[in-house]
Protein backbone atom coordinates (compact mmCIF):
# COMPACT_ATOMS: atom_id res chain seq x y z
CA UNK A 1 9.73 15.72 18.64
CA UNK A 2 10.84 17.67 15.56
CA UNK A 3 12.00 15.60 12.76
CA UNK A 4 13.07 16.33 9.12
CA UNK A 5 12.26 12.83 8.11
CA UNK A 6 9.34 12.32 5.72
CA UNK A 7 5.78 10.98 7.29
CA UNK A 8 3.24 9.27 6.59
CA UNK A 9 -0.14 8.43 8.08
CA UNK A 10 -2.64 5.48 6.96
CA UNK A 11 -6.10 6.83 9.01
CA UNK A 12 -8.38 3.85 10.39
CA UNK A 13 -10.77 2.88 8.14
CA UNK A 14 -14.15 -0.09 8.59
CA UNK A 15 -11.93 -2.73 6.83
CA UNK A 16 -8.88 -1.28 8.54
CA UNK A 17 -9.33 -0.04 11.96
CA UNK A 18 -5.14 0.85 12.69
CA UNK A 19 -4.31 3.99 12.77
CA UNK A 20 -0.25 3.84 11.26
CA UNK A 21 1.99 6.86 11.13
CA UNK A 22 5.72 6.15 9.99
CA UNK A 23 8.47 7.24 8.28
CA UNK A 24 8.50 7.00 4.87
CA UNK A 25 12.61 5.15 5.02
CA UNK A 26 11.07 3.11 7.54
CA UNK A 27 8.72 2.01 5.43
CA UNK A 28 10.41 1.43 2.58
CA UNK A 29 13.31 -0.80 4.07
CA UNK A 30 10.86 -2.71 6.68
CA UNK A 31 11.28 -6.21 5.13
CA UNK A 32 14.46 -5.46 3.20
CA UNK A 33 16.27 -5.02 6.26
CA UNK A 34 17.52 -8.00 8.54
CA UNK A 35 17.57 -5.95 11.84
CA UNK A 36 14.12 -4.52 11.12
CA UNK A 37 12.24 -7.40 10.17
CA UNK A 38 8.38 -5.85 9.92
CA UNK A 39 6.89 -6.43 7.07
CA UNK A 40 3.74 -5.28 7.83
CA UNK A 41 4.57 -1.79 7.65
CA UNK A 42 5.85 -2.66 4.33
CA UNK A 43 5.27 0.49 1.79
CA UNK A 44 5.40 1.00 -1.94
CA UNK A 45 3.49 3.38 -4.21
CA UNK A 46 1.18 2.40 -6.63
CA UNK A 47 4.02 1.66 -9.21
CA UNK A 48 5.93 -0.33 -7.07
CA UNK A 49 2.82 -2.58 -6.62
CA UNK A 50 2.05 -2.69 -9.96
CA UNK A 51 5.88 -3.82 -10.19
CA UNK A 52 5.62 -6.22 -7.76
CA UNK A 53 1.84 -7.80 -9.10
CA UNK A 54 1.45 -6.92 -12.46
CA UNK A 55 -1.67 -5.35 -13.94
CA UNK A 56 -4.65 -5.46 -14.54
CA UNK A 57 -8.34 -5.03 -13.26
CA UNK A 58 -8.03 -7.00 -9.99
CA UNK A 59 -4.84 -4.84 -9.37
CA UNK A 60 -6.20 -1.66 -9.55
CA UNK A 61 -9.69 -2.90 -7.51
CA UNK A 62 -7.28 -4.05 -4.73
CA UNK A 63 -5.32 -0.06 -4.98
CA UNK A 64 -9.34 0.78 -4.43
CA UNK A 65 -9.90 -1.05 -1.59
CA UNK A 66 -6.10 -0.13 -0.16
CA UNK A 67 -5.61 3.16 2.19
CA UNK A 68 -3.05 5.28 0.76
CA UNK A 69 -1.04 7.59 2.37
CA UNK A 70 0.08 10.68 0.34
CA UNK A 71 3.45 12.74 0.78
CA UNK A 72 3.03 15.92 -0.52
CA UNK A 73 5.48 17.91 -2.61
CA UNK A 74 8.04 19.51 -0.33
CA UNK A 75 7.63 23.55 -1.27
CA UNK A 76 11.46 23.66 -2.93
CA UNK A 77 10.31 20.77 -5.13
CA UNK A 78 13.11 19.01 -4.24
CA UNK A 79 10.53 15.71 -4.12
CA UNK A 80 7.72 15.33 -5.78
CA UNK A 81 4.13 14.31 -3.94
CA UNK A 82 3.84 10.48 -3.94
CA UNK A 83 1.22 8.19 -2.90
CA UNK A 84 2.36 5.29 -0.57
CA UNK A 85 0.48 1.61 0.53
CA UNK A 86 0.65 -0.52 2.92
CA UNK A 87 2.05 -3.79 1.40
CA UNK A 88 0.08 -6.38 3.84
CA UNK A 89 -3.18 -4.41 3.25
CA UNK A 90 -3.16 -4.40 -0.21
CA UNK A 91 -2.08 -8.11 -0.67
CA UNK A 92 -4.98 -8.96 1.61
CA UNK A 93 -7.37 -7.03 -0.34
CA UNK A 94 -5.99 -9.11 -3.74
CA UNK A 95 -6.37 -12.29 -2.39
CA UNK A 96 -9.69 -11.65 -0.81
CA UNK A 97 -10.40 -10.26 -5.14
CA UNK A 98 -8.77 -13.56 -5.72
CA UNK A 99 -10.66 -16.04 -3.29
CA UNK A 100 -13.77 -15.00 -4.34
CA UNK A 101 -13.26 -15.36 -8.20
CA UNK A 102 -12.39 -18.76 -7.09
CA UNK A 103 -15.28 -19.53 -5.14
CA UNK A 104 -17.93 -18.16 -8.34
CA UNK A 105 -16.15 -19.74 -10.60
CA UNK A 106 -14.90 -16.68 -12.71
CA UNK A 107 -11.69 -14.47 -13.31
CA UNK A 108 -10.40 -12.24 -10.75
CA UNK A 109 -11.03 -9.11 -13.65
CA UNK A 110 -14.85 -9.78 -13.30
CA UNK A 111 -14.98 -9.61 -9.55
CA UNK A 112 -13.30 -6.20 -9.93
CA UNK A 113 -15.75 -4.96 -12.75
C-alpha cells in the first residue's frame, strides 16, 4: 500500500541478519510511547546517540559497526536527508567495545583505535 509516511530500511548484515523496514514516527516514538512499547526498533540519528552516550572514540567505533538507515532529502526540501540507527544495535555494539576493554585491561578509546 501507498503511504506518504517516511521509511526506512536497515538491510541484513553478518553481525545483523534482520532485515527491518519502518516508519521513521514509528521509530522514533517506539519506547517513548506506553501503547507501543518496542524498543528494539528504537531509532535516533547519529546526534541523538551522541546525545544520549556522549563522545568519543568508542562512540563513533560503535556508529561503525551500527547499520544505518538513510532518508533522503524529499525533492521540495521540505526535510533534509538524515541518517537513522537502530538504538538496540548500536548499544550492543558499545558494550561489546566496552566488554572487551574490560577484559584487556585498557580503555574503551584503544579498542576503537
Amino acid at each position: 500500500p501507498e503511504t506518504n509516511r517516511v521509511m526506512c530500511r536497515f538491510l541484513p548484515t553478518e553481525s545483523d541478519a534482520d532485515d527491518v523496514t519502518l516508519h521513521v514516527f514509528c521509530g522514533k516514538t517506539a519506547c517513548i510511547l506506553p501503547n507501543v512499547n518496542l524498543p528494539q526498533y528504537e531509532i535516533l540519528t547519529k546526534a541523538g546517540l551522541k546525545n544520549k552516550h556522549g563522545i568519543g572514540p568508542e562512540i563513533n567505533y560503535a556508529l561503525m559497526r551500527s547499520r544505518c538507515a538513510v532518508v533522503p532529502a524529499a525533492p521540495d526540501g521540505s526535510r533534509p536527508e538524515k541518517g537513522f540507527y537502530l538504538v538496540c544495535e548500536f548499544e550492543r555494539h558499545l558494550n561489546a567495545i566496552k566488554t572487551q576493554a574490560a577484559e584487556l585491561g585498557t580503555d574503551a578509546a584503544t579498542i576503537a583505535a
